[in-house]
N, C-alpha and C. Protein backbone atom coordinates (compact mmCIF):
# COMPACT_ATOMS: atom_id res chain seq x y z
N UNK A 1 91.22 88.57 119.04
CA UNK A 1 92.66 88.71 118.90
C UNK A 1 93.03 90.14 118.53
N UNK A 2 92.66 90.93 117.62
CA UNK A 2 92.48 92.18 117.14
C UNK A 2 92.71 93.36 118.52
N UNK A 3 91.22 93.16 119.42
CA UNK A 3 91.30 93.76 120.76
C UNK A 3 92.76 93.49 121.33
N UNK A 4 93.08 92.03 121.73
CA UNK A 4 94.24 92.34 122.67
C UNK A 4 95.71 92.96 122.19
N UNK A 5 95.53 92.57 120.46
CA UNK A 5 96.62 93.24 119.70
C UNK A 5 96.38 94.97 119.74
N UNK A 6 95.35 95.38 119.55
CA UNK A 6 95.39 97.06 119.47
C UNK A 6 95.50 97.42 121.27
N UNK A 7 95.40 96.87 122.68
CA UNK A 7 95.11 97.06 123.55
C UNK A 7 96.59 97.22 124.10
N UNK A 8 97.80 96.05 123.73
CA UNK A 8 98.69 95.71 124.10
C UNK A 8 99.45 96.63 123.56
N UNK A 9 99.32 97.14 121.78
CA UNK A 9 100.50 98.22 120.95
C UNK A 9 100.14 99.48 121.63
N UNK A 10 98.84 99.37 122.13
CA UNK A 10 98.67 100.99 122.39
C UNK A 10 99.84 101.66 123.49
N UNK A 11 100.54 100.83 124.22
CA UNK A 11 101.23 101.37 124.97
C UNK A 11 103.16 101.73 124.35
N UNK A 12 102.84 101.15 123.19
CA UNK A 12 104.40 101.82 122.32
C UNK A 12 104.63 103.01 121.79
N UNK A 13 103.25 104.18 121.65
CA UNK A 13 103.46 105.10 121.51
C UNK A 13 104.30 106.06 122.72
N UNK A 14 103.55 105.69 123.84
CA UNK A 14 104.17 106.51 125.19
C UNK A 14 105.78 105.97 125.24
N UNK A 15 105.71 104.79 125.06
CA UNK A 15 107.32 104.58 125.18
C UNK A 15 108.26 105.32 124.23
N UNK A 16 107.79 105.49 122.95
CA UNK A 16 108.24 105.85 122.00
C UNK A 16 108.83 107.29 122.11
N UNK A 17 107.46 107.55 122.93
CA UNK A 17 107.42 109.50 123.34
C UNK A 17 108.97 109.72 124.54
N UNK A 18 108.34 108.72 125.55
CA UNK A 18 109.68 108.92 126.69
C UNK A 18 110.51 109.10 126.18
N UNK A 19 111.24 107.90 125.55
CA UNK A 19 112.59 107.85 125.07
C UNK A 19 112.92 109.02 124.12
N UNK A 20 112.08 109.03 123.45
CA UNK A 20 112.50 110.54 122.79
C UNK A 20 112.52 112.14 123.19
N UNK A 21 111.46 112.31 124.38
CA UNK A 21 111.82 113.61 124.81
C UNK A 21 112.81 113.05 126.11
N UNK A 22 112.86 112.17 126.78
CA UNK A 22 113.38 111.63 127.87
C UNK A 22 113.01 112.34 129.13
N UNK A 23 111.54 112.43 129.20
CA UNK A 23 110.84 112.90 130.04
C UNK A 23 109.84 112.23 130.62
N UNK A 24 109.38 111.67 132.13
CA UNK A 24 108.25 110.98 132.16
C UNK A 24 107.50 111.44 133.73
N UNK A 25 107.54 112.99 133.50
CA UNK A 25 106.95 113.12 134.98
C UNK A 25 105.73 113.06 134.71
N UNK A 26 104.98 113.61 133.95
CA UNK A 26 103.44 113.28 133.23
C UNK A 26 102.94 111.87 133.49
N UNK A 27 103.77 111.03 133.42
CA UNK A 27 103.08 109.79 133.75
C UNK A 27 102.86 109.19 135.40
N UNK A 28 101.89 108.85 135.18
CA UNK A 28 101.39 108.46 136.58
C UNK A 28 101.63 107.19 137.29
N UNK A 29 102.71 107.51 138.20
CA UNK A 29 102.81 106.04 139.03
C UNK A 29 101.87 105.46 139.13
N UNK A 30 100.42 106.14 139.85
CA UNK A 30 99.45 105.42 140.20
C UNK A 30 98.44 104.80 138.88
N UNK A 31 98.53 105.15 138.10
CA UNK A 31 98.08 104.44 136.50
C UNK A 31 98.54 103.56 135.89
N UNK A 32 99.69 103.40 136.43
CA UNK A 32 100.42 102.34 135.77
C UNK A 32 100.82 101.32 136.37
N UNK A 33 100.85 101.75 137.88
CA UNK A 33 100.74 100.29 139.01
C UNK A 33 99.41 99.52 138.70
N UNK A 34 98.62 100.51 138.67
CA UNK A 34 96.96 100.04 138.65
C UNK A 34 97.42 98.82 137.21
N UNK A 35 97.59 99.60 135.88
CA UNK A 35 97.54 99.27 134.70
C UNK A 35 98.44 97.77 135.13
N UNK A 36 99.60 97.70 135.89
CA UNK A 36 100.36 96.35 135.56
C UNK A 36 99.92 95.28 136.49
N UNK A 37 99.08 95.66 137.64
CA UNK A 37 98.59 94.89 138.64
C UNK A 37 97.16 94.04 137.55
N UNK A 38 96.71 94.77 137.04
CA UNK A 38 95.05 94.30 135.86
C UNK A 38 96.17 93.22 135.25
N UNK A 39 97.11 93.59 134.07
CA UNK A 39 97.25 92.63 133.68
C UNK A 39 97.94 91.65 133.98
N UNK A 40 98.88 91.67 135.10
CA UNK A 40 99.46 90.62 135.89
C UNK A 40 98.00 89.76 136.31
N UNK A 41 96.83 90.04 136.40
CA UNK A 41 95.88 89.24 136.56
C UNK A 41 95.22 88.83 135.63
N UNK A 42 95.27 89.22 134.32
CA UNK A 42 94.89 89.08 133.01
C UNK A 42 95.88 87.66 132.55
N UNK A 43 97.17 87.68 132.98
CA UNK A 43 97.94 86.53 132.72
C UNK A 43 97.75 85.34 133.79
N UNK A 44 97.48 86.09 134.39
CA UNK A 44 97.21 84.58 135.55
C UNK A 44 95.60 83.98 134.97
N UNK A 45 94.91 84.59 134.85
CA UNK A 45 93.97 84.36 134.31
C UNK A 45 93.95 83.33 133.12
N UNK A 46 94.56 83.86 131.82
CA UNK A 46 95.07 83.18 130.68
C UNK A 46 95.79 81.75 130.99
N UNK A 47 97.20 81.35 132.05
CA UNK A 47 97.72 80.56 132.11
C UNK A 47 96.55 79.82 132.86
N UNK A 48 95.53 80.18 133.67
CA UNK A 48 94.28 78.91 134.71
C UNK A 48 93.86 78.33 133.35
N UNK A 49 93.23 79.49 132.20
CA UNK A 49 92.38 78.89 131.34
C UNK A 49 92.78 77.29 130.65
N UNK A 50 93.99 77.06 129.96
CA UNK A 50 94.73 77.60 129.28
C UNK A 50 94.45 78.53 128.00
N UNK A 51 95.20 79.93 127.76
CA UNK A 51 94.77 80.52 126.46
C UNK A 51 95.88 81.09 125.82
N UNK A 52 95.99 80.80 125.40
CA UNK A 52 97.67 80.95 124.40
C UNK A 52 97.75 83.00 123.94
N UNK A 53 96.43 83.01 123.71
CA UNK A 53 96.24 84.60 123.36
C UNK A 53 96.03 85.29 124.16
N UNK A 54 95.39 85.38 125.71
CA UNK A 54 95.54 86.18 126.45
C UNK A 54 96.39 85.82 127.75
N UNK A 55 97.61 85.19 127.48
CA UNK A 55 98.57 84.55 128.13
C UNK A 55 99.54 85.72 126.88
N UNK A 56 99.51 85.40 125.56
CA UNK A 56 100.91 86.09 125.18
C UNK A 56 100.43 87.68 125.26
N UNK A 57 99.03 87.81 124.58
CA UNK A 57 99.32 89.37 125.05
C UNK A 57 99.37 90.36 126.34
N UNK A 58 99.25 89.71 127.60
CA UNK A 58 99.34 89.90 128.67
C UNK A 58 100.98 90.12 128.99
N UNK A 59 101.71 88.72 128.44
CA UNK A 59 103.12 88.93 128.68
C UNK A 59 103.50 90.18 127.85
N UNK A 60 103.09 90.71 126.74
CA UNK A 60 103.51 91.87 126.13
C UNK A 60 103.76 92.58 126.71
N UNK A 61 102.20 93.16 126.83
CA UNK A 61 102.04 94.01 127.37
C UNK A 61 102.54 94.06 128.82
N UNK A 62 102.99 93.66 129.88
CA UNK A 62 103.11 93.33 131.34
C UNK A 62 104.91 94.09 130.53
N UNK A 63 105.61 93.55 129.36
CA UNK A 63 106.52 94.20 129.46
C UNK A 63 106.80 95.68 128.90
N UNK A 64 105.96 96.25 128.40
CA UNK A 64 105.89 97.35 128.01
C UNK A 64 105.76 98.00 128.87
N UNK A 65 104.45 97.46 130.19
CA UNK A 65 104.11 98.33 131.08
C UNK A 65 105.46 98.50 132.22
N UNK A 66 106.09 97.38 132.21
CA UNK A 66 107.47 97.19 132.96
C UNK A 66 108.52 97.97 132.27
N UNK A 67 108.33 98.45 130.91
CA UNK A 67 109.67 99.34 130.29
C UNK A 67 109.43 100.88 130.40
N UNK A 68 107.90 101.09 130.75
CA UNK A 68 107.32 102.26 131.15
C UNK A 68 107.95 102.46 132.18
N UNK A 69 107.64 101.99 133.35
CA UNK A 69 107.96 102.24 135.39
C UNK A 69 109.10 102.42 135.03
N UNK A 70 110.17 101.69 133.83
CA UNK A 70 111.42 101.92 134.47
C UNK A 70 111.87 102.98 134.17
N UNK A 71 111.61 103.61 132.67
CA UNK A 71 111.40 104.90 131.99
C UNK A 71 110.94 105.89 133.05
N UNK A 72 110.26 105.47 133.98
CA UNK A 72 109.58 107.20 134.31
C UNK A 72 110.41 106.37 135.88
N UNK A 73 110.99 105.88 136.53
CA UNK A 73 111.54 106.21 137.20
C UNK A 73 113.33 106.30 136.94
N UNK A 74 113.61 106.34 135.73
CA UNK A 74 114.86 107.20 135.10
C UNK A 74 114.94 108.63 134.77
N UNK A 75 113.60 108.64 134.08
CA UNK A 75 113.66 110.29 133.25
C UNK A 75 112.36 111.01 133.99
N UNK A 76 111.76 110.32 135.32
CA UNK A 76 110.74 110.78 135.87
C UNK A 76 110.92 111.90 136.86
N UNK A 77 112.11 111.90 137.20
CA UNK A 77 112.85 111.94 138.42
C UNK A 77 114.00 113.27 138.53
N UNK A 78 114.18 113.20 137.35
CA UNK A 78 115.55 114.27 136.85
C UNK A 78 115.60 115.84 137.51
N UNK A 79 113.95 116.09 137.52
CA UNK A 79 114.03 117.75 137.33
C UNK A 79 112.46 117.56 137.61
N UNK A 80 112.28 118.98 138.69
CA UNK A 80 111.12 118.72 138.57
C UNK A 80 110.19 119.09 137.68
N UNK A 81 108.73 118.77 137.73
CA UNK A 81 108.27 119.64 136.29
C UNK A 81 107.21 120.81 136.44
N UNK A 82 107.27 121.05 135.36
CA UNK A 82 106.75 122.93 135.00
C UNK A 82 105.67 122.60 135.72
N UNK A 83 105.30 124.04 136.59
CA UNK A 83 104.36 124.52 137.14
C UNK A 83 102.94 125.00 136.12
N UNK A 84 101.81 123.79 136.85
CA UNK A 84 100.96 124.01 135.63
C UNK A 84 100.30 125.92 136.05
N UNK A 85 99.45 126.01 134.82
CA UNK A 85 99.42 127.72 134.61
C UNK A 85 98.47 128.48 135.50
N UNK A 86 98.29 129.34 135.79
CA UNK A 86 97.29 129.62 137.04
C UNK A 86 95.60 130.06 136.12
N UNK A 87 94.84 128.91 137.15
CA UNK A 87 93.02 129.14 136.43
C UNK A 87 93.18 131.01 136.37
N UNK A 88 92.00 131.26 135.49
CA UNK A 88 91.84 132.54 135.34
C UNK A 88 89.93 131.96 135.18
N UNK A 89 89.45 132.55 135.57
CA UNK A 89 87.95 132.99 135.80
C UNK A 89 87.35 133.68 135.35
């Protein structure tokens, strides 16, 4: 229980971050499709078993990861972002 509780909060820091700088080009569409497709199967999984604990922390998390996408396609989008710095050798 511990695991899916520290697995599931870990994603309230980034939200925390968006909303406060209101920036989310850093985040990766493709990490986070990946990330909500796992646990959309993590819950299907849970509801075959039945398992009450990796059924609710799946739904958590599935909405965090859903308040993320919507975050970075609000504040993802705005402007584009800084040009990373040129290698030096």
């Amino acid at each position: 229980m511990s695991a899916a509780a520290l697995t599931t909060l870990a994603y309230v820091p980034q939200v925390v971050r968006i909303v406060r700088t209101r920036s989310a080009h850093d985040i990766s569409w493709w990490m986070f499709g990946i990330m909500t497709l796992g646990a959309t199967l993590w819950l299907v999984y849970g509801l075959r078993l039945p398992s009450r604990p990796v059924v609710a922390a799946n739904v958590v998390t599935l909405a965090l990861l859903a308040l993320i996408l919507v975050l970075k396609w609000r504040y993802g989008r705005d402007a584009a972002p800084a040009p990373l710095p040129a290698r030096t050798t």
